[in-house]
N, C-alpha and C. Protein backbone atom coordinates (compact mmCIF):
# COMPACT_ATOMS: atom_id res chain seq x y z
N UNK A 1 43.87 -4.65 25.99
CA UNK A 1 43.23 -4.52 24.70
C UNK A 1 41.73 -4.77 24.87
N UNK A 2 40.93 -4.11 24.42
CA UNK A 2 39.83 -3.92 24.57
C UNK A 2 38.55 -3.97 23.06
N UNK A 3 37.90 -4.70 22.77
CA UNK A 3 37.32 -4.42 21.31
C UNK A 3 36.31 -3.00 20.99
N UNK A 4 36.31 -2.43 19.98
CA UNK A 4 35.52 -1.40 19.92
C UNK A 4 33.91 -1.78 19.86
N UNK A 5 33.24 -0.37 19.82
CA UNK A 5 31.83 -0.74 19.99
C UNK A 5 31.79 -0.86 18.57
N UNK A 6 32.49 -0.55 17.49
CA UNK A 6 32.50 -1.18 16.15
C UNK A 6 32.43 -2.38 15.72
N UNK A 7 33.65 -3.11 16.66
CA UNK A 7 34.05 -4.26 15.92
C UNK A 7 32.63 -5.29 17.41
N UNK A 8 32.13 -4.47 18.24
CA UNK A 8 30.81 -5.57 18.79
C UNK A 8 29.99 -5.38 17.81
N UNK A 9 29.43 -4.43 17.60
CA UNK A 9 28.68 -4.23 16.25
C UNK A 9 28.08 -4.57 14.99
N UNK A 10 29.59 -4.74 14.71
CA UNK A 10 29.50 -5.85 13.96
C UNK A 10 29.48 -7.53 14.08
N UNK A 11 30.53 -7.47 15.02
CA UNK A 11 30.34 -8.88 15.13
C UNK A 11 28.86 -9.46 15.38
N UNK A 12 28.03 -8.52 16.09
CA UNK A 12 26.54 -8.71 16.56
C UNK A 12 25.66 -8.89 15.03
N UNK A 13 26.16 -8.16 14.27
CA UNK A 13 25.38 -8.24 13.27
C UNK A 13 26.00 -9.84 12.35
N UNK A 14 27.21 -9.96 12.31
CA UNK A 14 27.57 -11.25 11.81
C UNK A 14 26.48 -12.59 11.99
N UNK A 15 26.51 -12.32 13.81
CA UNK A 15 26.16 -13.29 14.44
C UNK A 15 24.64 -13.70 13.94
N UNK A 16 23.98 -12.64 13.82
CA UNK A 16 22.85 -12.36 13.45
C UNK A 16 22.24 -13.13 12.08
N UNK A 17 23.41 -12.74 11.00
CA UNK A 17 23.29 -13.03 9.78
C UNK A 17 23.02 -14.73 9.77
N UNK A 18 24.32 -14.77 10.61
CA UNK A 18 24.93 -16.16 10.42
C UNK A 18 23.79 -17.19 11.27
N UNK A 19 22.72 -16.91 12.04
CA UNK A 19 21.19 -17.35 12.51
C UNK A 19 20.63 -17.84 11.63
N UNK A 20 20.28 -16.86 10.45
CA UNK A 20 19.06 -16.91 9.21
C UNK A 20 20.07 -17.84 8.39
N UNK A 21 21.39 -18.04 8.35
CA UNK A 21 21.74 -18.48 7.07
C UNK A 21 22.37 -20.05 7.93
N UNK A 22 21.61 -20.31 9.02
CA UNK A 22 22.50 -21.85 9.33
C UNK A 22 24.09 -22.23 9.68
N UNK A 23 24.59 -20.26 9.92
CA UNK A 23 26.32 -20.71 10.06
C UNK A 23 26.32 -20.34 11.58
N UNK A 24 27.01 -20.94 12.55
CA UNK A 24 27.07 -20.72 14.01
C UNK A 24 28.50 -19.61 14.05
N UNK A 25 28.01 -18.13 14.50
CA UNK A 25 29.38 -17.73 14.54
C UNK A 25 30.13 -18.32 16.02
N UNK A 26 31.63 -18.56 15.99
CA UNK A 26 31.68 -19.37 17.41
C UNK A 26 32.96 -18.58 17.96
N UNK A 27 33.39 -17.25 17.49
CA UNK A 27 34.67 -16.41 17.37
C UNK A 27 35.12 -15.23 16.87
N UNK A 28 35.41 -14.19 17.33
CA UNK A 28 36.02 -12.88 16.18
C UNK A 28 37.14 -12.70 16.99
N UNK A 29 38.21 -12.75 16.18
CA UNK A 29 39.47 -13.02 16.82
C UNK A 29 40.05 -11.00 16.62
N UNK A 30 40.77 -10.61 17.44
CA UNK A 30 41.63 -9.54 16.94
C UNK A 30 42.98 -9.51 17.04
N UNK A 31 43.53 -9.44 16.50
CA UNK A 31 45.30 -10.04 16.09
C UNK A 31 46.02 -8.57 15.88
N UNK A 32 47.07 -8.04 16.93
CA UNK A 32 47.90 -7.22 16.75
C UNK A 32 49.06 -8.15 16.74
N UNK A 33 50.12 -7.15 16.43
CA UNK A 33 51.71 -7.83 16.58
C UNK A 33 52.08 -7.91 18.18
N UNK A 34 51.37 -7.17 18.70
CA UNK A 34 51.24 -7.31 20.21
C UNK A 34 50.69 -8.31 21.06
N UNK A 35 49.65 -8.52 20.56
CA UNK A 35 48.77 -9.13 21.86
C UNK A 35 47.38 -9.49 20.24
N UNK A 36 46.77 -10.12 20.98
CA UNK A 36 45.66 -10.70 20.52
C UNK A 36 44.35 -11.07 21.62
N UNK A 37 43.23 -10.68 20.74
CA UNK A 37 41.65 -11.02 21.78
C UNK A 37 40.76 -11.47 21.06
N UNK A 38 39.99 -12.59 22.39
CA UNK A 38 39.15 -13.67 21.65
C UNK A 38 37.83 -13.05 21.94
N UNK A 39 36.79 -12.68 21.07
CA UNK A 39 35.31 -12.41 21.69
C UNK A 39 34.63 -13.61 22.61
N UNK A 40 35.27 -14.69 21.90
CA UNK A 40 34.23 -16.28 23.02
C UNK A 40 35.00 -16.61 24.16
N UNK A 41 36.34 -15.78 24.50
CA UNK A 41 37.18 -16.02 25.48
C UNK A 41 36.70 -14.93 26.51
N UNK A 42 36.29 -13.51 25.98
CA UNK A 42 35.77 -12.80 27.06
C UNK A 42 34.33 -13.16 27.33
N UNK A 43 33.93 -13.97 26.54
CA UNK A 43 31.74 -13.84 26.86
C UNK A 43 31.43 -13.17 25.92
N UNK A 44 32.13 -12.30 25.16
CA UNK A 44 31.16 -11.15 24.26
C UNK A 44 30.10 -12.37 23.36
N UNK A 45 30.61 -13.02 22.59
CA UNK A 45 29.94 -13.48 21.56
C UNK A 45 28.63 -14.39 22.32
N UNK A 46 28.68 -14.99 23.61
CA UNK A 46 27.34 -15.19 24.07
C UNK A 46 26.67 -14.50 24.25
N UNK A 47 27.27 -13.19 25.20
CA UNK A 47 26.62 -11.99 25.11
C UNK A 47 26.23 -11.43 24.32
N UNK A 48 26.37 -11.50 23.05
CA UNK A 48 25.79 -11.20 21.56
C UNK A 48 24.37 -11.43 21.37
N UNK A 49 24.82 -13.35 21.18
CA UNK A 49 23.81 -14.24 20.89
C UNK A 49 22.76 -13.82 21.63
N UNK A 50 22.93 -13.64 22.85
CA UNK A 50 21.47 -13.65 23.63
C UNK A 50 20.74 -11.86 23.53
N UNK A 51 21.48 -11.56 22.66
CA UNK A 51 21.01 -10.00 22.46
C UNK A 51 19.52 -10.13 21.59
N UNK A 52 19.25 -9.05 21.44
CA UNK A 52 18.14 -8.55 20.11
C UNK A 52 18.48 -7.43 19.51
N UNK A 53 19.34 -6.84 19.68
CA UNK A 53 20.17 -5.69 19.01
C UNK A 53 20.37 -6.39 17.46
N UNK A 54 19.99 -6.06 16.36
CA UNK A 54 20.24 -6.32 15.07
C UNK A 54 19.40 -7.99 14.45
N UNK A 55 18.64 -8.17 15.59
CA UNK A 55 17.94 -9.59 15.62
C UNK A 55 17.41 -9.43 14.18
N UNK A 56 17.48 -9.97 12.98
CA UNK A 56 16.87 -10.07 11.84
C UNK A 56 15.77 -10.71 11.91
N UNK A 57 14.69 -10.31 11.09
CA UNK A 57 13.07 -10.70 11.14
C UNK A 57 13.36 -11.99 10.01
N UNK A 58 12.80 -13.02 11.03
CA UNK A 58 12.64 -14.58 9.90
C UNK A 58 12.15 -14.23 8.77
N UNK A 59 12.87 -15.18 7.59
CA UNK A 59 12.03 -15.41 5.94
C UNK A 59 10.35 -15.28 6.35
N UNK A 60 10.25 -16.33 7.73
CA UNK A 60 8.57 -16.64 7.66
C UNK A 60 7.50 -15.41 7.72
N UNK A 61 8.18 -14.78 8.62
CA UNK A 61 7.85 -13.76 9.01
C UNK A 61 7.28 -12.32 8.45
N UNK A 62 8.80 -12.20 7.56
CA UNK A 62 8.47 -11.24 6.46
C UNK A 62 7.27 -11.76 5.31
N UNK A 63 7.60 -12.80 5.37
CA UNK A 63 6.27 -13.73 3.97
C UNK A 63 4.22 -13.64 4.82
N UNK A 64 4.81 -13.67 6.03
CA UNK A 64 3.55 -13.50 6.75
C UNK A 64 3.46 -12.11 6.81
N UNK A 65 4.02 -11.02 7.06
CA UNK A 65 3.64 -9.42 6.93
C UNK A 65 3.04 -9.26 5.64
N UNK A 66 4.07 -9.69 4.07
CA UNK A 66 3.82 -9.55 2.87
C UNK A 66 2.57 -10.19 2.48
N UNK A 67 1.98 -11.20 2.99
CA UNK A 67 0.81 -11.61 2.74
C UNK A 67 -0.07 -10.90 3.65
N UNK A 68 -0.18 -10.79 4.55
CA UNK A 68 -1.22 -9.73 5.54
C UNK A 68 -1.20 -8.42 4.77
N UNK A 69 -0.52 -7.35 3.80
CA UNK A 69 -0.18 -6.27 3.19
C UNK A 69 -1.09 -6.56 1.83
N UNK A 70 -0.98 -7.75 1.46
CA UNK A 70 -1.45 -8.33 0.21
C UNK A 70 -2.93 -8.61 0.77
N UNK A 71 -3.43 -8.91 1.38
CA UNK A 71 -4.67 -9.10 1.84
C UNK A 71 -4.98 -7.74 1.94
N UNK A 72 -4.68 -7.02 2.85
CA UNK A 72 -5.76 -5.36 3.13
C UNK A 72 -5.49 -4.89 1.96
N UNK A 73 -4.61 -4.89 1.01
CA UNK A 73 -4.54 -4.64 -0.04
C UNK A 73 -6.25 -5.01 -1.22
N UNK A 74 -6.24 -6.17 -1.24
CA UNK A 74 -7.45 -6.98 -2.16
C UNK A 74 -8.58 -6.51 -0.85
N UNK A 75 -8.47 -6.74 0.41
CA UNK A 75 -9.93 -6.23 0.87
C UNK A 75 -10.24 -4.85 0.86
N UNK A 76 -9.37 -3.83 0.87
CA UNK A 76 -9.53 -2.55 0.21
C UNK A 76 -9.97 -2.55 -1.11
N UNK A 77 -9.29 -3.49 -2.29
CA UNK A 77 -10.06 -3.31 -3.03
C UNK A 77 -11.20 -3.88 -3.12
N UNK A 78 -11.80 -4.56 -2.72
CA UNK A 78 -13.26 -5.48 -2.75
C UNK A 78 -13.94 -4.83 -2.27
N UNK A 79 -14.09 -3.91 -1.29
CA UNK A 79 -14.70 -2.62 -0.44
C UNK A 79 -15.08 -1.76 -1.24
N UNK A 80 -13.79 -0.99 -1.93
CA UNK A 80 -13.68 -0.16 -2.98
C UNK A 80 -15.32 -0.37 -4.11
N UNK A 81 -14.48 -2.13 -4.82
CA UNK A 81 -15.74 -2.20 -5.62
C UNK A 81 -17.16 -2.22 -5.16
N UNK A 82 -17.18 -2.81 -3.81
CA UNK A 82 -18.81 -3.25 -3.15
C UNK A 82 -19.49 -1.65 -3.18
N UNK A 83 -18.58 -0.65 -2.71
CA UNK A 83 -18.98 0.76 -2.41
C UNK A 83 -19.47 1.64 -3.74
N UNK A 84 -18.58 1.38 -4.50
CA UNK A 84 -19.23 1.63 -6.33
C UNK A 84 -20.38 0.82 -6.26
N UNK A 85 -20.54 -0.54 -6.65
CA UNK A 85 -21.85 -1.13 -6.80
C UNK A 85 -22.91 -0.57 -6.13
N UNK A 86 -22.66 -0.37 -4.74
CA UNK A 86 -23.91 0.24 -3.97
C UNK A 86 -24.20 1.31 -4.13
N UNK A 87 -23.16 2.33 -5.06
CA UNK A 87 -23.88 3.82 -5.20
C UNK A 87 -24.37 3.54 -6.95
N UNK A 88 -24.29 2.75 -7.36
CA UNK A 88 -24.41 2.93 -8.78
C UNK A 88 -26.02 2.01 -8.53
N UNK A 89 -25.98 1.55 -7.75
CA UNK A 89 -27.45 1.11 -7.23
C UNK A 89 -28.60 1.69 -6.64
N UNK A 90 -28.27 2.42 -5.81
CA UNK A 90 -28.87 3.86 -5.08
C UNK A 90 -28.88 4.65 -6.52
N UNK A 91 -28.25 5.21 -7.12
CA UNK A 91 -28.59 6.02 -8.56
C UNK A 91 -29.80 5.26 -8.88
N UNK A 92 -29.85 3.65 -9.06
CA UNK A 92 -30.62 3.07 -10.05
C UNK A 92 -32.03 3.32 -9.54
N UNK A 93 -31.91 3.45 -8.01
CA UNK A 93 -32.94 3.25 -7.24
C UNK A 93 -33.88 4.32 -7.40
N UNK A 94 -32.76 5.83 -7.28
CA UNK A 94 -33.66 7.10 -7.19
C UNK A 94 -34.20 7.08 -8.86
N UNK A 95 -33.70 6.28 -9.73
CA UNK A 95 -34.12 6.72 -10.96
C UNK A 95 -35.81 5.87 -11.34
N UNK A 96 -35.75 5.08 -10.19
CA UNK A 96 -36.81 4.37 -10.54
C UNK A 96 -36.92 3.06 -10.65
N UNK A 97 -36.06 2.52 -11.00
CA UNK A 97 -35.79 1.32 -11.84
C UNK A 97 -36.15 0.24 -11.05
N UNK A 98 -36.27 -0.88 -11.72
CA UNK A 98 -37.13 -1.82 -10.73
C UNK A 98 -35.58 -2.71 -10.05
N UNK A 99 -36.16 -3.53 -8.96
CA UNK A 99 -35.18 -4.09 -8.02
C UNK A 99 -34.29 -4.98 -8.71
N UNK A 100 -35.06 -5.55 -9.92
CA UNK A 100 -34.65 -7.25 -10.51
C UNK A 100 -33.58 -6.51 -10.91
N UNK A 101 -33.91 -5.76 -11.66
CA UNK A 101 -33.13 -5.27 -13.05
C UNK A 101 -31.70 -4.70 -12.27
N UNK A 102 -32.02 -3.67 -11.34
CA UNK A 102 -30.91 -3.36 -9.87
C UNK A 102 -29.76 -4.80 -10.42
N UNK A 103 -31.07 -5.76 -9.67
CA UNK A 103 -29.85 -7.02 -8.81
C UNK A 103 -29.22 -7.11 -10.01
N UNK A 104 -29.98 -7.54 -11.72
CA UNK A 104 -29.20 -8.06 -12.63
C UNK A 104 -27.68 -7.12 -13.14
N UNK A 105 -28.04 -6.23 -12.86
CA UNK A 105 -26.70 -5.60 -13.56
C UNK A 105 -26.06 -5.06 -12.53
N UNK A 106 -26.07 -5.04 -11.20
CA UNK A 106 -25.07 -4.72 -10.03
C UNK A 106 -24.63 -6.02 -9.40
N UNK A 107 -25.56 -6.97 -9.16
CA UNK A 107 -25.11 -8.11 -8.32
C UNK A 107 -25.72 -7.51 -7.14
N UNK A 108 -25.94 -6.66 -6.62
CA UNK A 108 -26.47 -6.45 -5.17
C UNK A 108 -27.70 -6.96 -5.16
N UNK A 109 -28.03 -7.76 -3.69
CA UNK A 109 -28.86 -8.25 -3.34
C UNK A 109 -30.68 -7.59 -3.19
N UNK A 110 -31.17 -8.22 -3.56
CA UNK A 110 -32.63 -7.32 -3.29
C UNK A 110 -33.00 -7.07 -1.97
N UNK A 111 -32.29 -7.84 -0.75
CA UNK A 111 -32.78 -7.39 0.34
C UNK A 111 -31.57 -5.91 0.70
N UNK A 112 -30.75 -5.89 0.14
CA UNK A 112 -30.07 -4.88 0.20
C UNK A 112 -30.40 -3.98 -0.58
N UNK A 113 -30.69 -3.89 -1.73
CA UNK A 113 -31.62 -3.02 -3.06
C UNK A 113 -32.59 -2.48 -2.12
N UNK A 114 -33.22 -3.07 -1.55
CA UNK A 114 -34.57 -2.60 -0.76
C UNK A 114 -34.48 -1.64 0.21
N UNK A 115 -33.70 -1.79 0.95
CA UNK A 115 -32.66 -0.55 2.11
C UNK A 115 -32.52 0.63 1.24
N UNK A 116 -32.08 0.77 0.19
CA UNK A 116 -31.27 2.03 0.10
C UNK A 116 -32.87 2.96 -0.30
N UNK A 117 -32.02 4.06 0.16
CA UNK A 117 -32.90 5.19 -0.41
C UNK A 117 -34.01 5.38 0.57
């Protein structure tokens, strides 16, 4: 008797589960009226454990991607806005307008006001 690449499969993925959630799998038994097989009696289930086949990505992990996503997210937008301000400043510039007045209603800096154009 032999287990399928199904029932490793799964069991791999059990094992997996049972990592993130604090349960030690320590067995997957298969029970005919015939005969019966132990996965921790042949090695499979160490052989599992030490796999990366179905290795689930830690809580921490995913919370550290989702915040790195959330960041280029807000620095895209802060870019976004800095890049408006600086053309709505350059407009102000070719129109004439003096630097103060620039800085007061864009926020851009006068040594940067002074560059453009």
């Amino acid at each position: 008797m032999h287990p399928s690449t199904a029932d490793r499969a799964l069991t791999d993925r059990i094992i997996k589960v049972g990592e993130i959630i604090n349960i030690d799998v320590i067995d997957h038994l298969i029970i005919t009226e015939k005969s019966h097989l132990s996965f921790a009696d042949l090695g499979i289930i160490a052989e599992l454990k030490a796999s990366d086949t179905w290795r689930l990505i830690e809580k921490e992990e995913l919370e550290m991607r989702r915040m790195k996503e959330e960041g280029a997210i807000k620095n895209a937008r802060k870019e976004e806005k800095k890049n408006a301000k600086m053309e709505v400043a350059r407009k102000m510039k070719e129109k004439g307008m003096a630097d103060e007045v620039i800085k007061e209603l864009t926020g851009v800096s006068i040594s940067v006001i002074k560059k453009l154009c």
